[in-house]
PDB file of N, CA and C in Angstrom:
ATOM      1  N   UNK A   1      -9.696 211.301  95.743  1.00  0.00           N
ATOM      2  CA  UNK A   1      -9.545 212.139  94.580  1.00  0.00           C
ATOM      3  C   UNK A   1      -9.386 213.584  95.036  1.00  0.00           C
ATOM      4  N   UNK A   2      -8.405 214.314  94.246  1.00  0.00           N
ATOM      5  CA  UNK A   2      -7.980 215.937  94.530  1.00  0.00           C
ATOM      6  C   UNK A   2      -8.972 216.541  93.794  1.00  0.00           C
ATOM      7  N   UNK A   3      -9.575 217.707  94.410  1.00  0.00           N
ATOM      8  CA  UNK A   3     -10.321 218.802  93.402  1.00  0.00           C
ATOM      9  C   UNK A   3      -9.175 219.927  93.684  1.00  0.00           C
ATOM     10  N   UNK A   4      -9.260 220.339  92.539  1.00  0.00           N
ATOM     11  CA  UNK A   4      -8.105 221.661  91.780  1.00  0.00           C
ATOM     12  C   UNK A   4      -9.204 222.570  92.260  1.00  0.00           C
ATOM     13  N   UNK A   5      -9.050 223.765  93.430  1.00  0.00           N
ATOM     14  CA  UNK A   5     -10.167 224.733  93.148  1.00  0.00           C
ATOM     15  C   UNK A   5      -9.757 225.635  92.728  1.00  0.00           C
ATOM     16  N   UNK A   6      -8.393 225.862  91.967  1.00  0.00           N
ATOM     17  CA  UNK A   6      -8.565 226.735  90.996  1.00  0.00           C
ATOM     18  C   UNK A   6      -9.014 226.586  89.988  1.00  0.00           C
ATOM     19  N   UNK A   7      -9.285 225.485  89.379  1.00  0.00           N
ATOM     20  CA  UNK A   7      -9.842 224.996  87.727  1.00  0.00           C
ATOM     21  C   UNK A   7     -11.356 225.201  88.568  1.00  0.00           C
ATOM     22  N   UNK A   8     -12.189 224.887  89.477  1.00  0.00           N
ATOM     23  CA  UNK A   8     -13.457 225.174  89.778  1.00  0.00           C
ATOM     24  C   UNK A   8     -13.591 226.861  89.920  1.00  0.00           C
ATOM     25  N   UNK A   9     -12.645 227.979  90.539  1.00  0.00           N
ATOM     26  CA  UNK A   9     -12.768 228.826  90.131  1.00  0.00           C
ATOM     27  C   UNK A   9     -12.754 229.627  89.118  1.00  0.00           C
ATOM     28  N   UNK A  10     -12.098 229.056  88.061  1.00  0.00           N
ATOM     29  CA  UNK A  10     -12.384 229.706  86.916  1.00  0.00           C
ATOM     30  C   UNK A  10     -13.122 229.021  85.918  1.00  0.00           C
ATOM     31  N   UNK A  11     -13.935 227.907  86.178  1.00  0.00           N
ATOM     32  CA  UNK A  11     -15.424 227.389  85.274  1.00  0.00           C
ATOM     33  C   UNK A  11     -16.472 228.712  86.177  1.00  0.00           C
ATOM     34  N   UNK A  12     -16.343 229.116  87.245  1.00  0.00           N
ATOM     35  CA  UNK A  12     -17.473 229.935  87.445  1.00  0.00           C
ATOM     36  C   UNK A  12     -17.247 231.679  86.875  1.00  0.00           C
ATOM     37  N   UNK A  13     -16.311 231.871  86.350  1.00  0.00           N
ATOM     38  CA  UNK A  13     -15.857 233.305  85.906  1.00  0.00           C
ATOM     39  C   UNK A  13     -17.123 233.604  84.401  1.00  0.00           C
ATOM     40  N   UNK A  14     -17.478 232.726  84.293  1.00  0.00           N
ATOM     41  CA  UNK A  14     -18.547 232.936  82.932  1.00  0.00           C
ATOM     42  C   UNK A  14     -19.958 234.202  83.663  1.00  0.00           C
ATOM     43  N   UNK A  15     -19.461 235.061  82.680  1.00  0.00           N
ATOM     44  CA  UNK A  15     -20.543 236.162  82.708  1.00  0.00           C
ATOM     45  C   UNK A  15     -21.866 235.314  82.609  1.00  0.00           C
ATOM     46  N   UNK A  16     -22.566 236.098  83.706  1.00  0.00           N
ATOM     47  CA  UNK A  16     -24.220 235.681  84.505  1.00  0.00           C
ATOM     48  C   UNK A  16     -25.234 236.749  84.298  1.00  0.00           C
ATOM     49  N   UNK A  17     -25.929 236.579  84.322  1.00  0.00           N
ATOM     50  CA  UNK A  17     -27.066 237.869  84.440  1.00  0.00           C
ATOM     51  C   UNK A  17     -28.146 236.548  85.088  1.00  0.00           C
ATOM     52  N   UNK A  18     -28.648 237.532  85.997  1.00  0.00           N
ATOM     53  CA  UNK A  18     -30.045 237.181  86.602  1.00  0.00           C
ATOM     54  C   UNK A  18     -31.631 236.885  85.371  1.00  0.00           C
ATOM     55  N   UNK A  19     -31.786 236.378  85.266  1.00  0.00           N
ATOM     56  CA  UNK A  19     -33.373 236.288  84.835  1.00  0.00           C
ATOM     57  C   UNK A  19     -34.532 236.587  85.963  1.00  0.00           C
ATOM     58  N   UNK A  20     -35.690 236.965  85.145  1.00  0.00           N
ATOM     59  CA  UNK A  20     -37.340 236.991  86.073  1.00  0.00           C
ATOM     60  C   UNK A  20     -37.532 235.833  87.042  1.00  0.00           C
ATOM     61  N   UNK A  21     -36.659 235.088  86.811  1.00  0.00           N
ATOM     62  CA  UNK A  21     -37.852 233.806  88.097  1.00  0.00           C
ATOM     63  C   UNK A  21     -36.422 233.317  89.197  1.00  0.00           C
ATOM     64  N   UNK A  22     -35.529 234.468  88.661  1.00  0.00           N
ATOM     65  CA  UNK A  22     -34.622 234.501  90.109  1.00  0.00           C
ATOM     66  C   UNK A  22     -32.898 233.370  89.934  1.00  0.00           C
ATOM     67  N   UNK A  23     -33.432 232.533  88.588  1.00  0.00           N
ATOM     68  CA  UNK A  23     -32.431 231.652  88.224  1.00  0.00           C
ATOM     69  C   UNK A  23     -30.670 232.581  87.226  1.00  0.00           C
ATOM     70  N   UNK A  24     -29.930 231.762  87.955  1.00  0.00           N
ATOM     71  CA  UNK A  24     -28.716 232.587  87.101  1.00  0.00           C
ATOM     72  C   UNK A  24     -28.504 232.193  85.659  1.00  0.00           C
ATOM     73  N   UNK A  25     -28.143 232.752  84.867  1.00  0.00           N
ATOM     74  CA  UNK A  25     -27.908 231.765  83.351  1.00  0.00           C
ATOM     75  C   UNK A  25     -26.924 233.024  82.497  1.00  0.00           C
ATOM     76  N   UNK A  26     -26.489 232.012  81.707  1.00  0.00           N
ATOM     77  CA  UNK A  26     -24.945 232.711  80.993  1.00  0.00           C
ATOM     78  C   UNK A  26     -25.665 233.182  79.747  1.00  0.00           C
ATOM     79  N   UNK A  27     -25.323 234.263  79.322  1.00  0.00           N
ATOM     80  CA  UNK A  27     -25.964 234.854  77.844  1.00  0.00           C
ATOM     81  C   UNK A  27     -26.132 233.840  76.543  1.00  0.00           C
ATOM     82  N   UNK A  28     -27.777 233.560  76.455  1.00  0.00           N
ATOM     83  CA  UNK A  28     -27.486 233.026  75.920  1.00  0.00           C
ATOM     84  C   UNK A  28     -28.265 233.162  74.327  1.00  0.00           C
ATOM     85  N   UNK A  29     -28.317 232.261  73.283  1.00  0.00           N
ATOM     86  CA  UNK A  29     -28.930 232.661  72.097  1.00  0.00           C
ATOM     87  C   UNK A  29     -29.126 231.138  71.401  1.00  0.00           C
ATOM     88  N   UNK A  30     -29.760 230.908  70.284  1.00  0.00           N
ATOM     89  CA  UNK A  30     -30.047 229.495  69.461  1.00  0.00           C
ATOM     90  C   UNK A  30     -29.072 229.665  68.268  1.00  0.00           C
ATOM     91  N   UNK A  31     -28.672 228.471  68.237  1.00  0.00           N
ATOM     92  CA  UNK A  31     -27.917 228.257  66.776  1.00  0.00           C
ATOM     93  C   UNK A  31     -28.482 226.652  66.068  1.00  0.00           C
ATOM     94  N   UNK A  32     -28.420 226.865  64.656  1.00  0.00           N
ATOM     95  CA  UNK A  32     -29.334 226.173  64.283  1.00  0.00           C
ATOM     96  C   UNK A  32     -28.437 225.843  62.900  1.00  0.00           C
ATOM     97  N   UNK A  33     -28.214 224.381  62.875  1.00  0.00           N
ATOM     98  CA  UNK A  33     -27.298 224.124  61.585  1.00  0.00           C
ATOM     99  C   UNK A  33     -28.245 224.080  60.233  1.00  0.00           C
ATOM    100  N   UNK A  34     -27.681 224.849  59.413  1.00  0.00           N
ATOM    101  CA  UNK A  34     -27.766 224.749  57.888  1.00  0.00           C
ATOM    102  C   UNK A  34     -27.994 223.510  57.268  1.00  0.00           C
ATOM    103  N   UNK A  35     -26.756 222.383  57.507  1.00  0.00           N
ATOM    104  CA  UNK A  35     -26.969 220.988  57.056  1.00  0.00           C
ATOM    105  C   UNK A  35     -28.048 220.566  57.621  1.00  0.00           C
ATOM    106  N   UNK A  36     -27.443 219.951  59.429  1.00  0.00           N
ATOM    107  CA  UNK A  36     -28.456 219.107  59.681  1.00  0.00           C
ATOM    108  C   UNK A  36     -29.327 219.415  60.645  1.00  0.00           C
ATOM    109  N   UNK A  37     -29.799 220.773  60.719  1.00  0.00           N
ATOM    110  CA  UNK A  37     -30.762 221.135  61.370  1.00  0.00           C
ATOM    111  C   UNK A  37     -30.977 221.458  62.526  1.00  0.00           C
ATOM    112  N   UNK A  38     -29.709 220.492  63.480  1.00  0.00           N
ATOM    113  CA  UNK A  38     -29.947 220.650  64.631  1.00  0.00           C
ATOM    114  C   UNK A  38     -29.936 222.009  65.634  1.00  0.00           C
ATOM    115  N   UNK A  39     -30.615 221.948  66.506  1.00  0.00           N
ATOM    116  CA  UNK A  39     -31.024 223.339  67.603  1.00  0.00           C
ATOM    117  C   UNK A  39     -29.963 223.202  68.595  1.00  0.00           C
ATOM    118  N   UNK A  40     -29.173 224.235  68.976  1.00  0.00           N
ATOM    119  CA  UNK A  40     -28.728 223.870  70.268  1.00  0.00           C
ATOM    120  C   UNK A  40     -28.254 225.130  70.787  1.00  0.00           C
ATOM    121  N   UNK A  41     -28.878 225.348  72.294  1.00  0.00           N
ATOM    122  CA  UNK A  41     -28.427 227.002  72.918  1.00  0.00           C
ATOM    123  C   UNK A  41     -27.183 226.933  73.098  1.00  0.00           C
ATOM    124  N   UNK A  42     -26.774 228.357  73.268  1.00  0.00           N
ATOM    125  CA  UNK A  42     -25.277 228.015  72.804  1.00  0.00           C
ATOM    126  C   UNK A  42     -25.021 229.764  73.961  1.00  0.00           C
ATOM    127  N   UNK A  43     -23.900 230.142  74.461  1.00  0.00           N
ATOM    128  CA  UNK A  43     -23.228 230.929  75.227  1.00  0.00           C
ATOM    129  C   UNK A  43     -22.360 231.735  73.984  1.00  0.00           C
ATOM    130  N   UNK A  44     -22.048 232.509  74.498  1.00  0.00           N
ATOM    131  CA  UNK A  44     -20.847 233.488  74.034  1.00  0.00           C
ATOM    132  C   UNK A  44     -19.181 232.399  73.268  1.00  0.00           C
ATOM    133  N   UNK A  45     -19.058 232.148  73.911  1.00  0.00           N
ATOM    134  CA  UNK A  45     -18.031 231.030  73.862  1.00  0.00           C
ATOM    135  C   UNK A  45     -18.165 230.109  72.981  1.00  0.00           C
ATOM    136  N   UNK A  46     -19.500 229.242  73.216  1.00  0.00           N
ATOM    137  CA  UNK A  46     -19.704 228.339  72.630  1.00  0.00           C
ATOM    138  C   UNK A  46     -20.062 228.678  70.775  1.00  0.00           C
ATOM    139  N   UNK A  47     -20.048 229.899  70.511  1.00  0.00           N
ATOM    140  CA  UNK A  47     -21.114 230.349  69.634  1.00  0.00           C
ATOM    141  C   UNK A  47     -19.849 230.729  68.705  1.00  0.00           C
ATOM    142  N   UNK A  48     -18.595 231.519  69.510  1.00  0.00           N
ATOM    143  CA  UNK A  48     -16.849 231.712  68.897  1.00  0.00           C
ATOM    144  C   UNK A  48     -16.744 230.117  68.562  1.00  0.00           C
ATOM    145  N   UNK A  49     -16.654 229.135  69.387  1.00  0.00           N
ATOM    146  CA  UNK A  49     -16.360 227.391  68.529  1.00  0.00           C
ATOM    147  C   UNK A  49     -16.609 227.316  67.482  1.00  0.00           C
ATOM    148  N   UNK A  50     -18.265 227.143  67.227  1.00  0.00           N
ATOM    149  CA  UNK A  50     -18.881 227.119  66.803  1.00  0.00           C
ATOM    150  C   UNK A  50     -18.687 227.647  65.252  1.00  0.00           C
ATOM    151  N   UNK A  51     -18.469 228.858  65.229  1.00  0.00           N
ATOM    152  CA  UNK A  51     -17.966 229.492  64.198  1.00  0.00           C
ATOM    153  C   UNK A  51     -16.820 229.247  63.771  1.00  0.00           C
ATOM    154  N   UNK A  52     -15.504 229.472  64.773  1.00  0.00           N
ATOM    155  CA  UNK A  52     -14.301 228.485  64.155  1.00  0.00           C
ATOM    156  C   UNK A  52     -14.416 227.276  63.664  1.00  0.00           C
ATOM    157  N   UNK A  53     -15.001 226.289  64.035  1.00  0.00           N
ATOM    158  CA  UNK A  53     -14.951 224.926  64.521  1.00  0.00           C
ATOM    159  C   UNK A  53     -16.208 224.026  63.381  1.00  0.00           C
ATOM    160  N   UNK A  54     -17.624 224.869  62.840  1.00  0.00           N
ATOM    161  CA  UNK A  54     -18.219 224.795  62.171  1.00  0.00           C
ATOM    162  C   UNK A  54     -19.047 223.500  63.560  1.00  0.00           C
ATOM    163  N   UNK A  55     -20.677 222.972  63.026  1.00  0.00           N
ATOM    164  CA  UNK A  55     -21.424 222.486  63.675  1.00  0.00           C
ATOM    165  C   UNK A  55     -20.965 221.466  64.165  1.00  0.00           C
ATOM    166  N   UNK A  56     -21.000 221.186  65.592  1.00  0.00           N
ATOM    167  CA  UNK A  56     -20.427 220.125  66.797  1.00  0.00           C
ATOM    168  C   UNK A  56     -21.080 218.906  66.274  1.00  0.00           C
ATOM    169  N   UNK A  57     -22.059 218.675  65.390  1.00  0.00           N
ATOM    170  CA  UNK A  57     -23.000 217.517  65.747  1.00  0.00           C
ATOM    171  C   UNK A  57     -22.597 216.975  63.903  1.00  0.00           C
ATOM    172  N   UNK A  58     -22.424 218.135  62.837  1.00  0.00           N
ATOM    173  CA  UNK A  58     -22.154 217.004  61.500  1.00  0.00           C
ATOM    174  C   UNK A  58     -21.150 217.847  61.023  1.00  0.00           C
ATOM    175  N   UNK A  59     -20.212 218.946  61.251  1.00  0.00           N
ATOM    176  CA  UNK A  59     -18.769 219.137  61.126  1.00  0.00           C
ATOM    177  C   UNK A  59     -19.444 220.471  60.409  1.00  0.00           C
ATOM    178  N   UNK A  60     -20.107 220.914  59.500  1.00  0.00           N
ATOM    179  CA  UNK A  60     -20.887 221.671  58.765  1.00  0.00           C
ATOM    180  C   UNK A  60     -20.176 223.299  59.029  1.00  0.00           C
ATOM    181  N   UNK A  61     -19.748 223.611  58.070  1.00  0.00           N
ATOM    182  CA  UNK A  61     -19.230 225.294  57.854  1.00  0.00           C
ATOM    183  C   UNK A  61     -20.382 225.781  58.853  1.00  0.00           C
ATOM    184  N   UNK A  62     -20.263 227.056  60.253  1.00  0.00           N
ATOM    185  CA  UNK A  62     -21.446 227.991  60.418  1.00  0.00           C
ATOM    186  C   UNK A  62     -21.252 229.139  59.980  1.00  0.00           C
ATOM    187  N   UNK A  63     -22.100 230.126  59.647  1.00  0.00           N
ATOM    188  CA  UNK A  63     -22.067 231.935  59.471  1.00  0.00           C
ATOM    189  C   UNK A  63     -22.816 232.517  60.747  1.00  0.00           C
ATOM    190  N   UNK A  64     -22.404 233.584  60.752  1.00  0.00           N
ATOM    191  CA  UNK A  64     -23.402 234.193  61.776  1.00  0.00           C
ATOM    192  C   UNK A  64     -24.887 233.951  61.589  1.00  0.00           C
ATOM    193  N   UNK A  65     -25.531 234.225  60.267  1.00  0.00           N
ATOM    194  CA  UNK A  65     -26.730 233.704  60.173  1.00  0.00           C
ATOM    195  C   UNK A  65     -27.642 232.671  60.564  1.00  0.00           C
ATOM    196  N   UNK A  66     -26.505 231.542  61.215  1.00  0.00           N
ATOM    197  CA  UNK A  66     -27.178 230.877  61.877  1.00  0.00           C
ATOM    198  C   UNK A  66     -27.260 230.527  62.928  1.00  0.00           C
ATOM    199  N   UNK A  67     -27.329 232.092  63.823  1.00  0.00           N
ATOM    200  CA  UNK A  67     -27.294 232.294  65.434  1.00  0.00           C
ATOM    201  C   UNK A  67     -28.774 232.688  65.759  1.00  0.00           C
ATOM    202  N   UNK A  68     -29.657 232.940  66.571  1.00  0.00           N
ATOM    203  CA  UNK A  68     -30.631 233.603  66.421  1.00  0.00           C
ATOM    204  C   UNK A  68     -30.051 234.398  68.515  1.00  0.00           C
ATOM    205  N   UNK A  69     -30.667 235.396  68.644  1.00  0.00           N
ATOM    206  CA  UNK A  69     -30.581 236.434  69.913  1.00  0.00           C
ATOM    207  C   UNK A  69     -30.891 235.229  70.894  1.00  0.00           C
TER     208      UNK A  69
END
């Protein structure tokens, strides 16, 4: 099997910031569906879907309101 390392170089282009215990992690925040409740951390990116795209898990319209920091 071929690995493309350009498609592996640009899955790592996602903005990082360091945390306290030394681990890397992508900005992140909670979103929390209106319908069905569900929790799920979510990135920059994921959070634009999300809003286009309405909740991944029961199709459900989102607003910003239901992002939390």
């Amino acid at each position: 099997m071929r690995v493309d390392r350009d498609v592996c170089k640009r899955g790592s282009d996602v903005s990082t910031s360091s945390s306290d215990d030394g681990n890397t992690t992508a900005e992140e925040g909670q979103f929390v569906c209106t319908e069905c409740r569900q929790e799920i951390t979510v990135n920059t990116a994921m959070r634009e879907a999300i809003l286009d795209n309405g909740c991944p898990v029961c199709g459900a319209p989102a607003t910003v309101d239901a992002f939390e920091p």
